[in-house]
PDB file of N, CA and C in Angstrom:
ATOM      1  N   UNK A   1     144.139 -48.126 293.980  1.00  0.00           N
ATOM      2  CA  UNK A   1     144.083 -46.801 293.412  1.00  0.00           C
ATOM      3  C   UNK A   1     143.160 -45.966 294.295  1.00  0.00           C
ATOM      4  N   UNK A   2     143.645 -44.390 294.510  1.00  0.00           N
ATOM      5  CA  UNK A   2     142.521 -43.688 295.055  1.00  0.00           C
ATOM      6  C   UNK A   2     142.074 -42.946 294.605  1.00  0.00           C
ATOM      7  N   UNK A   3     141.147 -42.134 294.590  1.00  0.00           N
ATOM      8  CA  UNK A   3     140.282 -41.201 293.546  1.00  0.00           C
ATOM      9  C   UNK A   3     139.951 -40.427 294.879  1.00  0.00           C
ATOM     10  N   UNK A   4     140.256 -38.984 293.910  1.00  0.00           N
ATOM     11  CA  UNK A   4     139.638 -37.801 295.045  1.00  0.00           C
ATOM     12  C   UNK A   4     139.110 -37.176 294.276  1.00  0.00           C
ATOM     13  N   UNK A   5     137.933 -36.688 294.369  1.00  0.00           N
ATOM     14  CA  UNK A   5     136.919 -35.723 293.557  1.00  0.00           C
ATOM     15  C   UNK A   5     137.447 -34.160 293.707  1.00  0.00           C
ATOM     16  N   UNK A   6     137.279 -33.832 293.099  1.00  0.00           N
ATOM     17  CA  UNK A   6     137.871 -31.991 292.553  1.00  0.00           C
ATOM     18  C   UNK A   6     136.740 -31.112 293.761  1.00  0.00           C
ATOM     19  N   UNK A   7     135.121 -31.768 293.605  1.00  0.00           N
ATOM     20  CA  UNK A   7     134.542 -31.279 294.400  1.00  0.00           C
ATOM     21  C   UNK A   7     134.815 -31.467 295.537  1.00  0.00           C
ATOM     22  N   UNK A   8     135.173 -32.625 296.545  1.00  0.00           N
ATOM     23  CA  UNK A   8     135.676 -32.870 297.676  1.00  0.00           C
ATOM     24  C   UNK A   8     136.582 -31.688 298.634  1.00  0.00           C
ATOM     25  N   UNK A   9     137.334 -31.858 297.488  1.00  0.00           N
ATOM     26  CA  UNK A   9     138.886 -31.291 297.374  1.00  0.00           C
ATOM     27  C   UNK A   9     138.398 -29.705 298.115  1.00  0.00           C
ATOM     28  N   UNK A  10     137.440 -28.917 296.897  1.00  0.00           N
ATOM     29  CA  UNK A  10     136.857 -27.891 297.004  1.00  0.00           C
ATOM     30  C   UNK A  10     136.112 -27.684 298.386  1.00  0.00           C
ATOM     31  N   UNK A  11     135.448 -28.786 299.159  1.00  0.00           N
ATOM     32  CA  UNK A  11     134.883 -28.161 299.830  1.00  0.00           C
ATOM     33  C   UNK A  11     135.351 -28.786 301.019  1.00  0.00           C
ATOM     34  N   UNK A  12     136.183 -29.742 301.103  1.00  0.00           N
ATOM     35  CA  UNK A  12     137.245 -29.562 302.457  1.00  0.00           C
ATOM     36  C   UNK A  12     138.660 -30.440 302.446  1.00  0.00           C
ATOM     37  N   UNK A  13     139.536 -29.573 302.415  1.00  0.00           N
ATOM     38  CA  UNK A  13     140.440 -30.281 301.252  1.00  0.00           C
ATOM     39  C   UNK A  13     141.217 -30.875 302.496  1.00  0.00           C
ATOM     40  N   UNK A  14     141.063 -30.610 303.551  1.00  0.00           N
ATOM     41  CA  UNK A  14     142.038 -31.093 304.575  1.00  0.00           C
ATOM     42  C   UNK A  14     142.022 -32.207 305.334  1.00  0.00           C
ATOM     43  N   UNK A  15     140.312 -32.310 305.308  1.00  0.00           N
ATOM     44  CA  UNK A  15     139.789 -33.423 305.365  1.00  0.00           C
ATOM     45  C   UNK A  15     140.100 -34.675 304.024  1.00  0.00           C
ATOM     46  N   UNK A  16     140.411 -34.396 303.176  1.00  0.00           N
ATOM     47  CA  UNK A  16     140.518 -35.201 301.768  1.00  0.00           C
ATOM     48  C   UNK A  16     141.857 -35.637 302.043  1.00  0.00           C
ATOM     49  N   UNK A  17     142.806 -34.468 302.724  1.00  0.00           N
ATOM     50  CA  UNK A  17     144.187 -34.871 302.681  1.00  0.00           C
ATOM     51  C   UNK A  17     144.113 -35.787 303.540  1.00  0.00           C
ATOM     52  N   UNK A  18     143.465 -35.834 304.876  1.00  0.00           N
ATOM     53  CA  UNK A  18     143.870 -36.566 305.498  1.00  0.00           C
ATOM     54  C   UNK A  18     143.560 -38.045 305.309  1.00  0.00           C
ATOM     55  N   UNK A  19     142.758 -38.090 304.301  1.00  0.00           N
ATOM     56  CA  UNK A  19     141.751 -39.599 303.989  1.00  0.00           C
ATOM     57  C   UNK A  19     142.866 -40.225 303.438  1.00  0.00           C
ATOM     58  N   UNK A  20     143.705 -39.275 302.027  1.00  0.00           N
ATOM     59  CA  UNK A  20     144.857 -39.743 301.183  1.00  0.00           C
ATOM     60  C   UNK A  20     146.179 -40.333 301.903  1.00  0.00           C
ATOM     61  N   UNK A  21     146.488 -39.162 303.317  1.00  0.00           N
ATOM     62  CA  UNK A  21     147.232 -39.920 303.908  1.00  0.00           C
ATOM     63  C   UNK A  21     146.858 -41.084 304.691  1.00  0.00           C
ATOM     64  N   UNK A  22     145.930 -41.493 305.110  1.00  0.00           N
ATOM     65  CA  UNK A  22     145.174 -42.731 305.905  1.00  0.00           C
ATOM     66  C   UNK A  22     145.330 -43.609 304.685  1.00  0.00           C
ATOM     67  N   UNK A  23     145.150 -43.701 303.198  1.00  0.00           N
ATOM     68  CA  UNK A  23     144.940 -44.616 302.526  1.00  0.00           C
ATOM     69  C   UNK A  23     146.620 -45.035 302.002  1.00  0.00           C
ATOM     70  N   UNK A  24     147.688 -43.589 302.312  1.00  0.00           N
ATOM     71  CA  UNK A  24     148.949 -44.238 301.927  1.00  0.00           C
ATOM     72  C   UNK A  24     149.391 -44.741 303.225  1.00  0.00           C
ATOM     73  N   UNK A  25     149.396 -44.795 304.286  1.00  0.00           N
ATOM     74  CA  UNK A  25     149.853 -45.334 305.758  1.00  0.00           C
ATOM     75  C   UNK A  25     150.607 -44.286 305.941  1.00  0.00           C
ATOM     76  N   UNK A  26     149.940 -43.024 306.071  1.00  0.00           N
ATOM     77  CA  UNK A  26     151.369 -41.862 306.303  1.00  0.00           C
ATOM     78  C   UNK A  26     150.515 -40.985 307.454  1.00  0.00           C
ATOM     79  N   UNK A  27     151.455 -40.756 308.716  1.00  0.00           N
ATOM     80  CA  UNK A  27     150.866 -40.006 309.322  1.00  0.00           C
ATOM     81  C   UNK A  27     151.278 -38.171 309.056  1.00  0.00           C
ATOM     82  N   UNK A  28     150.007 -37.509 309.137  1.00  0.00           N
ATOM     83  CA  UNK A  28     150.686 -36.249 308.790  1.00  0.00           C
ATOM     84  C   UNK A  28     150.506 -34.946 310.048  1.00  0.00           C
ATOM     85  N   UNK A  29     151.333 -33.789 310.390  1.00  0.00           N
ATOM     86  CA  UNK A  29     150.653 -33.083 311.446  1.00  0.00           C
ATOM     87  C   UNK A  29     149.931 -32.379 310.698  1.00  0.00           C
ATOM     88  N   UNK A  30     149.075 -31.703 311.879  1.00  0.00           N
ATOM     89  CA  UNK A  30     148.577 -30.722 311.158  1.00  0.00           C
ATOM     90  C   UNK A  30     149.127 -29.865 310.260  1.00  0.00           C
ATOM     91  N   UNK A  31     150.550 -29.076 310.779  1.00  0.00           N
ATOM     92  CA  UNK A  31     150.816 -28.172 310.882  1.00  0.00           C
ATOM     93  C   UNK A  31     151.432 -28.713 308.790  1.00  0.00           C
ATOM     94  N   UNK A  32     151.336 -29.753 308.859  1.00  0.00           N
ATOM     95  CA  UNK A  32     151.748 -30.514 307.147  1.00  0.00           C
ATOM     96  C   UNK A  32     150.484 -30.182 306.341  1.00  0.00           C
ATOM     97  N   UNK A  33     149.137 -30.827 306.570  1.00  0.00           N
ATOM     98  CA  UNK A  33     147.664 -30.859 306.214  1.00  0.00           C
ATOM     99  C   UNK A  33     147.555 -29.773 305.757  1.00  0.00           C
ATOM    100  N   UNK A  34     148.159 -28.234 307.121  1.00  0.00           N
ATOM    101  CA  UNK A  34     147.764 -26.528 306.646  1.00  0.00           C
ATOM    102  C   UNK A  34     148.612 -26.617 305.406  1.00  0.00           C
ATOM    103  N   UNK A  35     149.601 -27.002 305.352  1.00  0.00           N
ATOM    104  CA  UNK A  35     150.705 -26.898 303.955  1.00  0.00           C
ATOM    105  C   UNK A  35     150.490 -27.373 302.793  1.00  0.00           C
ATOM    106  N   UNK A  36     149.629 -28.677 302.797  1.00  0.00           N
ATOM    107  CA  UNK A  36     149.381 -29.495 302.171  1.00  0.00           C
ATOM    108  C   UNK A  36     148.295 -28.598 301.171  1.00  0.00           C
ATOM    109  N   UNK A  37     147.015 -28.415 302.207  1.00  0.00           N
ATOM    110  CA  UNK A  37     145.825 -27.854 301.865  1.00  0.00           C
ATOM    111  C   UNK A  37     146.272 -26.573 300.949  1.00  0.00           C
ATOM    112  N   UNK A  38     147.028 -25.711 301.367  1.00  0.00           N
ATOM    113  CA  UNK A  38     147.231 -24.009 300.964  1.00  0.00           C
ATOM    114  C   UNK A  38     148.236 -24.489 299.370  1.00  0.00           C
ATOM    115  N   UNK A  39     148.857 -25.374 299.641  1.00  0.00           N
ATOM    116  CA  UNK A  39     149.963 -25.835 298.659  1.00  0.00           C
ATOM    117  C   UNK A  39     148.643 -25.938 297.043  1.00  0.00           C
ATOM    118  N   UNK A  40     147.643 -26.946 297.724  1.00  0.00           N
ATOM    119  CA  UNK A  40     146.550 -27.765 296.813  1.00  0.00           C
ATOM    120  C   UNK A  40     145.349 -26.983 296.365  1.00  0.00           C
ATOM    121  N   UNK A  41     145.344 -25.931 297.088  1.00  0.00           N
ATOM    122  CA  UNK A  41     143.944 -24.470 296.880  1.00  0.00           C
ATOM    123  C   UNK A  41     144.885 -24.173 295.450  1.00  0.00           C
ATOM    124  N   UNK A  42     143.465 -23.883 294.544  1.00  0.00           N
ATOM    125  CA  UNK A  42     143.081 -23.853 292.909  1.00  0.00           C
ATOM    126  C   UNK A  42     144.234 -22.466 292.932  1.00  0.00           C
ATOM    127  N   UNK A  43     143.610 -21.516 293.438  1.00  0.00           N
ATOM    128  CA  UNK A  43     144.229 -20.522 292.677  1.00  0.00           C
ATOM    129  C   UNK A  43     146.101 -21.008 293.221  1.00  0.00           C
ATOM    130  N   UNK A  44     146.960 -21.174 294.133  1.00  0.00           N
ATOM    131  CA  UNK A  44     147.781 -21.329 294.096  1.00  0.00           C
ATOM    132  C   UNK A  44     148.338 -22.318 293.477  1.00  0.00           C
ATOM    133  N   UNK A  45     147.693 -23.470 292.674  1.00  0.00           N
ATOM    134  CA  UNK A  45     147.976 -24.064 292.030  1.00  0.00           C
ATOM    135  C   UNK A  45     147.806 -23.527 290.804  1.00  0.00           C
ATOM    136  N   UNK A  46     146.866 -22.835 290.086  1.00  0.00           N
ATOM    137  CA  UNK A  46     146.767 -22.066 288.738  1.00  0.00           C
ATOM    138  C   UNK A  46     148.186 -20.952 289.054  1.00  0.00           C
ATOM    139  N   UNK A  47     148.630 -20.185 289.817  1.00  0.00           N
ATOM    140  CA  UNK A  47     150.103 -19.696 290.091  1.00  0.00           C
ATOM    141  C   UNK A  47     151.297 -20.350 289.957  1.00  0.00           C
ATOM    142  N   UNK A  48     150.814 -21.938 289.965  1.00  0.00           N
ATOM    143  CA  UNK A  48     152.460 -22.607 289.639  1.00  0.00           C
ATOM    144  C   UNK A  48     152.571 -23.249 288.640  1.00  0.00           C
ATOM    145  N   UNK A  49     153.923 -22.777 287.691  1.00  0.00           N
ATOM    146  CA  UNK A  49     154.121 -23.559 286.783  1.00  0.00           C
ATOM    147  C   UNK A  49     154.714 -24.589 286.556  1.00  0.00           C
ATOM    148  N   UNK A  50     154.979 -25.200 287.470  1.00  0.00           N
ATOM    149  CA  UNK A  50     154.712 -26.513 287.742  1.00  0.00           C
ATOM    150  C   UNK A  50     153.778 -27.479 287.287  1.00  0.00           C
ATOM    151  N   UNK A  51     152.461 -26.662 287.599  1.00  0.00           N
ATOM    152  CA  UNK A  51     150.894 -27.695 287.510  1.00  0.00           C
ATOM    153  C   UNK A  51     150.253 -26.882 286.233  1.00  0.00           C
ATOM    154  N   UNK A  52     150.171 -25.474 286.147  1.00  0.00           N
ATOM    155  CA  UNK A  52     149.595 -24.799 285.765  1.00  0.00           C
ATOM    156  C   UNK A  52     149.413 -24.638 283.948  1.00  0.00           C
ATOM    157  N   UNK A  53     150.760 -25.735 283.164  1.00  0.00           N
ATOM    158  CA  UNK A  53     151.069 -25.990 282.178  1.00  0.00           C
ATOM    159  C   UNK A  53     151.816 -24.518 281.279  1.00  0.00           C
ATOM    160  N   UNK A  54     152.155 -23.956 282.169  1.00  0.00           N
ATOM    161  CA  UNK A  54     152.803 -22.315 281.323  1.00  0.00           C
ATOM    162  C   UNK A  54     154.134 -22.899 281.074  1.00  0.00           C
ATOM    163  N   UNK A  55     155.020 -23.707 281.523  1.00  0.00           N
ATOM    164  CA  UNK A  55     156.089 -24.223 280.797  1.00  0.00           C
ATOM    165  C   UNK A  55     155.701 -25.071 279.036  1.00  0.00           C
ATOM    166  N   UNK A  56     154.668 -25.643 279.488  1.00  0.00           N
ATOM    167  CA  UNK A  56     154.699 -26.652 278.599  1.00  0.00           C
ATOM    168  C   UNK A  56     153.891 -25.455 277.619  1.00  0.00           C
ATOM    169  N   UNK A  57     153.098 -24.232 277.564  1.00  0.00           N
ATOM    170  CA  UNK A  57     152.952 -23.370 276.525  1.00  0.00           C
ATOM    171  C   UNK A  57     154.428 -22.565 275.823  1.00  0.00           C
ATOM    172  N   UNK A  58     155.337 -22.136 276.562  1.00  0.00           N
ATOM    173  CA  UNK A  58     156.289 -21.933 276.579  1.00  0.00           C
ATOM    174  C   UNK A  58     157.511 -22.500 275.452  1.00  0.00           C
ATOM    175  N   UNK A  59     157.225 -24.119 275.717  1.00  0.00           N
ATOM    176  CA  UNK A  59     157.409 -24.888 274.740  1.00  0.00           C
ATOM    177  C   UNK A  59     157.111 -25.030 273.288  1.00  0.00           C
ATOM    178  N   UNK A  60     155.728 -24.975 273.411  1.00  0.00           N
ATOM    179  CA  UNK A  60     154.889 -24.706 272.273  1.00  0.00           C
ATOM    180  C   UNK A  60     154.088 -26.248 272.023  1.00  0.00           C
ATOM    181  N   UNK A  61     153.942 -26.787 273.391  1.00  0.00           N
ATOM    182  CA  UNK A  61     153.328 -28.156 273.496  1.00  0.00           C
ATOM    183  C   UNK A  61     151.661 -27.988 274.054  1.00  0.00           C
ATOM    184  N   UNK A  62     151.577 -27.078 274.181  1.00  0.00           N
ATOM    185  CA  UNK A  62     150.345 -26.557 274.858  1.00  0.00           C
ATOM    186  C   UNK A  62     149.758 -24.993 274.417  1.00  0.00           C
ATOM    187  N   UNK A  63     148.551 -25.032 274.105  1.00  0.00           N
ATOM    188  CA  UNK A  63     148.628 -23.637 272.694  1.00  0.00           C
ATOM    189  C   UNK A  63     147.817 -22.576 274.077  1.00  0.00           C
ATOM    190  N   UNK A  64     147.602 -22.113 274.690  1.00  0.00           N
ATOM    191  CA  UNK A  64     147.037 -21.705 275.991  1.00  0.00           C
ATOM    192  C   UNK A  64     146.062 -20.310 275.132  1.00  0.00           C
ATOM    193  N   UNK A  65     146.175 -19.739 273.792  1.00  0.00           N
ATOM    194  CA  UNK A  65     145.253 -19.469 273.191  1.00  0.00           C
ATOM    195  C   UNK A  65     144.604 -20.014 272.794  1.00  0.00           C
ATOM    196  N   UNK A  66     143.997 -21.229 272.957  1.00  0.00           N
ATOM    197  CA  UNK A  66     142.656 -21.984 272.412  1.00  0.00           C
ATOM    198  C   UNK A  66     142.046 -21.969 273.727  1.00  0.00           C
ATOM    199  N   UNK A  67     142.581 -22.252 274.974  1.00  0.00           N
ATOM    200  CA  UNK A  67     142.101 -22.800 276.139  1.00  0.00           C
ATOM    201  C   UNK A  67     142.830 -22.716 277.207  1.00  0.00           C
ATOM    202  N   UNK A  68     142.629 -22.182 278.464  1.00  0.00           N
ATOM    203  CA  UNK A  68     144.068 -22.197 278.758  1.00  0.00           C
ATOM    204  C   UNK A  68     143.490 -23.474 279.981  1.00  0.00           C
ATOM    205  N   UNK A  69     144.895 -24.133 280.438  1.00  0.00           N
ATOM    206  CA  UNK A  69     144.686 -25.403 280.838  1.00  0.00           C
ATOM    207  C   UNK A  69     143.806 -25.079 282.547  1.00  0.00           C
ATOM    208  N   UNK A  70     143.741 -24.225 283.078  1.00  0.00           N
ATOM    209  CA  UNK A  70     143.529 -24.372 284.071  1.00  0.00           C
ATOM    210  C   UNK A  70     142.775 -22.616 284.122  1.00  0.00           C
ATOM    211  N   UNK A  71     141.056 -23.129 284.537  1.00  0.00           N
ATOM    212  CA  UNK A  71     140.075 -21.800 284.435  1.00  0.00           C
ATOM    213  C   UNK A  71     140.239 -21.094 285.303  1.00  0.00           C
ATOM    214  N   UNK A  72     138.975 -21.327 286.209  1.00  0.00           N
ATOM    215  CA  UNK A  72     138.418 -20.608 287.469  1.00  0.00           C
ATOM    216  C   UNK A  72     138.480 -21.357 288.679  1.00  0.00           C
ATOM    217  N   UNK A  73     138.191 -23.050 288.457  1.00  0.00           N
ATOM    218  CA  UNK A  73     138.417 -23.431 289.442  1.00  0.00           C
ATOM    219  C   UNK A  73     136.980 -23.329 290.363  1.00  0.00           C
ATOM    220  N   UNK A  74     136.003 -23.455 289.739  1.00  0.00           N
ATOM    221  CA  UNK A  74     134.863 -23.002 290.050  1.00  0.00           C
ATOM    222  C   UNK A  74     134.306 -24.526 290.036  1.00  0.00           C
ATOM    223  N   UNK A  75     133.487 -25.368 291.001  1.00  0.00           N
ATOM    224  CA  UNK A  75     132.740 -26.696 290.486  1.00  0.00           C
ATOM    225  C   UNK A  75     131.308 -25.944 289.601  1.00  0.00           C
ATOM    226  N   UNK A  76     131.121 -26.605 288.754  1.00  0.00           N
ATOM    227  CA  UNK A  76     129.784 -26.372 287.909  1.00  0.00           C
ATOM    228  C   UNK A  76     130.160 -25.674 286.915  1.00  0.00           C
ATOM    229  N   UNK A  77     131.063 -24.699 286.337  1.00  0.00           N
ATOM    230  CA  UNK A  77     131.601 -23.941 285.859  1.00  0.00           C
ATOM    231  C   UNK A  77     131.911 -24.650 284.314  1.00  0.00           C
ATOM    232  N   UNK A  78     131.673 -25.858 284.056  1.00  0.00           N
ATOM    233  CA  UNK A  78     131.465 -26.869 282.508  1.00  0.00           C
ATOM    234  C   UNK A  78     130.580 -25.583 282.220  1.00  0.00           C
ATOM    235  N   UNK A  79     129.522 -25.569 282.580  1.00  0.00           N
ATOM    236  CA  UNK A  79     127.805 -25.522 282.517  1.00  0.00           C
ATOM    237  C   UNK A  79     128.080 -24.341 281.300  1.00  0.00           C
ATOM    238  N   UNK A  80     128.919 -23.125 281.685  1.00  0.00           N
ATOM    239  CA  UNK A  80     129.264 -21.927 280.874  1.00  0.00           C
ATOM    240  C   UNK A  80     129.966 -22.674 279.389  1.00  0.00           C
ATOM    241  N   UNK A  81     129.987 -23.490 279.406  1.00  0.00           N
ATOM    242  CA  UNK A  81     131.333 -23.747 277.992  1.00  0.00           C
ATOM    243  C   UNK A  81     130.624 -25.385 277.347  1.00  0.00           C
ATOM    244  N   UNK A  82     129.625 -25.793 277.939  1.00  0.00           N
ATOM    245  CA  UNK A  82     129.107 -26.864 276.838  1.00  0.00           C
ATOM    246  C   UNK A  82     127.994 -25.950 276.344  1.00  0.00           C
ATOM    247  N   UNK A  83     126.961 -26.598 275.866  1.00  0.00           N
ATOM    248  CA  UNK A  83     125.696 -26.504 275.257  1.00  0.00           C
ATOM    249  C   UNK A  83     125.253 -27.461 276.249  1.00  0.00           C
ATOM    250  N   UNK A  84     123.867 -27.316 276.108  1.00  0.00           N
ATOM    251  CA  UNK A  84     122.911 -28.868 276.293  1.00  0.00           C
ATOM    252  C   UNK A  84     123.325 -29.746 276.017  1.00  0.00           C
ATOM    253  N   UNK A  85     123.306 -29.451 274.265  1.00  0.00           N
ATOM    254  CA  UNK A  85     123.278 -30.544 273.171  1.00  0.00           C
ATOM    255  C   UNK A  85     124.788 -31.410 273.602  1.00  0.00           C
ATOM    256  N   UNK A  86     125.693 -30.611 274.098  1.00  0.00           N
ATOM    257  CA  UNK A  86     126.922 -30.883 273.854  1.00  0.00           C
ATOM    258  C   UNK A  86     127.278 -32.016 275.064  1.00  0.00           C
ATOM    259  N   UNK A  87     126.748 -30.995 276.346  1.00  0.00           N
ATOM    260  CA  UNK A  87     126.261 -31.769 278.196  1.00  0.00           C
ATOM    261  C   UNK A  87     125.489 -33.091 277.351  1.00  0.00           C
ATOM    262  N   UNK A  88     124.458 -33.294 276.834  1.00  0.00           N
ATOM    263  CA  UNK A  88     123.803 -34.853 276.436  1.00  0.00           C
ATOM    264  C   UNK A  88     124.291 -35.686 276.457  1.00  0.00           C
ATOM    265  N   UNK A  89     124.984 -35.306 275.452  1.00  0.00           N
ATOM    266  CA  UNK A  89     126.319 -36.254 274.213  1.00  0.00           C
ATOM    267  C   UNK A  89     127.089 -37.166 274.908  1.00  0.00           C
ATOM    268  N   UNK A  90     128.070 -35.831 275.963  1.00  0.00           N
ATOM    269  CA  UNK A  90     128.948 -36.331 276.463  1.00  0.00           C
ATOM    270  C   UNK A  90     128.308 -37.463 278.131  1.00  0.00           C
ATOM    271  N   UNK A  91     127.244 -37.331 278.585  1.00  0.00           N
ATOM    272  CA  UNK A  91     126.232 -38.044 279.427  1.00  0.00           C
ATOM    273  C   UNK A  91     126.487 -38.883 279.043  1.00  0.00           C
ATOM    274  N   UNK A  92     126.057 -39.475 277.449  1.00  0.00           N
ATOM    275  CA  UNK A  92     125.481 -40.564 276.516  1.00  0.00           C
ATOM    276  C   UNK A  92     127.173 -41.305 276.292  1.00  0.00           C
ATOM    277  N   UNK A  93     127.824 -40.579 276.082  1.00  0.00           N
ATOM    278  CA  UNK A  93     129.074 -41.622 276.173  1.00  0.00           C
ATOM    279  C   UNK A  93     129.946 -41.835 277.178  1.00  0.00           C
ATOM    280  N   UNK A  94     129.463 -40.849 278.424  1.00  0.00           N
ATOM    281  CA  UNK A  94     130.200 -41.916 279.602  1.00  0.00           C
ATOM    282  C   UNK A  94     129.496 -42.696 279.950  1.00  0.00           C
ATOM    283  N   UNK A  95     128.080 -42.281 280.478  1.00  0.00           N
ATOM    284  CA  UNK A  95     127.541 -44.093 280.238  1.00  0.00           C
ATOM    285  C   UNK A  95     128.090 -45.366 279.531  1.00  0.00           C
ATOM    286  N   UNK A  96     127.842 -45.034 278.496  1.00  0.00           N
ATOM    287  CA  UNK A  96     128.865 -46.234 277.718  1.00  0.00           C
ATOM    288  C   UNK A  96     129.892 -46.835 277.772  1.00  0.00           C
ATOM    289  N   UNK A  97     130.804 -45.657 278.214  1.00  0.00           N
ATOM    290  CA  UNK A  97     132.298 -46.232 278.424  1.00  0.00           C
ATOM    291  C   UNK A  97     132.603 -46.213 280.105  1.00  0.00           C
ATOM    292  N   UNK A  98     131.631 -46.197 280.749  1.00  0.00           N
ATOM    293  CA  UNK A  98     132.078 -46.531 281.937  1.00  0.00           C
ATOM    294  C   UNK A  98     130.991 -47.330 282.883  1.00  0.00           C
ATOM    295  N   UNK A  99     130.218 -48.238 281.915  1.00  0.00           N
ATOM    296  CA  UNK A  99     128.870 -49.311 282.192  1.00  0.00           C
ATOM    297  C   UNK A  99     129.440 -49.939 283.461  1.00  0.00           C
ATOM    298  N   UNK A 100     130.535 -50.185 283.613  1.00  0.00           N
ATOM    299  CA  UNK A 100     130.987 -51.442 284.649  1.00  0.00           C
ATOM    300  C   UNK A 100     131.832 -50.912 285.802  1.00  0.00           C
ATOM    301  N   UNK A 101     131.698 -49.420 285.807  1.00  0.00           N
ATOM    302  CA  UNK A 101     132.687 -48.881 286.876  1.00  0.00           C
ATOM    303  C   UNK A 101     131.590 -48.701 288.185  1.00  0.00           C
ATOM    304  N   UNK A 102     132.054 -48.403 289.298  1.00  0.00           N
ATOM    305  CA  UNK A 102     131.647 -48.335 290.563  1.00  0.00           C
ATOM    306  C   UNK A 102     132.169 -47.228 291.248  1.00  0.00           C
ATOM    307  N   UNK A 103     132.906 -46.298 290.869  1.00  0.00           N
ATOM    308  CA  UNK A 103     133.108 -44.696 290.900  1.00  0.00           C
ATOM    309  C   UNK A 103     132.544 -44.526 290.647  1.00  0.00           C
ATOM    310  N   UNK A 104     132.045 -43.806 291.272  1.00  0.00           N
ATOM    311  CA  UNK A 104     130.202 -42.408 291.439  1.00  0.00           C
ATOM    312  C   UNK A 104     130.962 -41.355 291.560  1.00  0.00           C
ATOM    313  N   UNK A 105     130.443 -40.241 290.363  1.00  0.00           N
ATOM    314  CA  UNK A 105     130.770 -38.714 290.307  1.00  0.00           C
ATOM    315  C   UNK A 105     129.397 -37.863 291.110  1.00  0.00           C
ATOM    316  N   UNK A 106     130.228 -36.991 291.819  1.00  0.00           N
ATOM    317  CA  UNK A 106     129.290 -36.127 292.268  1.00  0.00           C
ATOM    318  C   UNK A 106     128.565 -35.237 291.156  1.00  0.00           C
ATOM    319  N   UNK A 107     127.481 -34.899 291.093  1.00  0.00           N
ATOM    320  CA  UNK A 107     126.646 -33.990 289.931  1.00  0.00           C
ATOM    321  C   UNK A 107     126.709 -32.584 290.934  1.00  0.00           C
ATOM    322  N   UNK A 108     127.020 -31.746 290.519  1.00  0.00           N
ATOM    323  CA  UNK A 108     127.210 -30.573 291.009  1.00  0.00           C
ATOM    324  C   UNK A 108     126.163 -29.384 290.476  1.00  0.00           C
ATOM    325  N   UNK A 109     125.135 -28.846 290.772  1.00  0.00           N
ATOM    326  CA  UNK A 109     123.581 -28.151 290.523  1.00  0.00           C
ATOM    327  C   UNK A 109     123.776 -26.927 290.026  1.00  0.00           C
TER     328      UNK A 109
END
């Protein structure tokens, strides 16, 4: 399995692509990576409904007035929409439920 961090992604995504293709055995050109990258940048992905879940509101499987699935796209940007109390909590139970993992999240300031 591979794991790519959202922050990564954010701060050099072409470099990330190319790690993903090194880890599937795929060689890519550049001129794929520029496609790849512009394809995978937040806001053009919040533009497709594809990813962006506006079909699945559409439906009525996704209520996009409570929340809509996809913000700003901003790293740190939780910080506006928990509490403290709320940031603690949720600390206190991934600890818990993830005692034995070896994925390290970046903390973003």
């Amino acid at each position: 399995m591979y794991f790519v961090l959202y922050e990564d992604m954010k701060n050099d995504s072409k470099q990330e692509i190319k790690k993903l293709a090194n880890f599937l055995e795929k060689d890519l050109s550049d001129a794929q990576i520029n496609i790849l990258a512009n394809h995978c940048a937040f806001d053009n992905m919040k533009d497709n409904d594809r990813v962006n879940y506006s079909r699945q509101v559409a439906s009525g499987v996704f209520d996009a007035n409570i929340s809509k699935f996809m913000r700003k796209g901003k790293v740190g940007d939780w910080k506006n929409h928990f509490t403290v109390n709320q940031s603690e909590k949720f600390d206190e139970l991934y600890r818990e439920k993830t005692v034995d993992w070896t994925l390290e999240f970046k903390c973003a300031l």
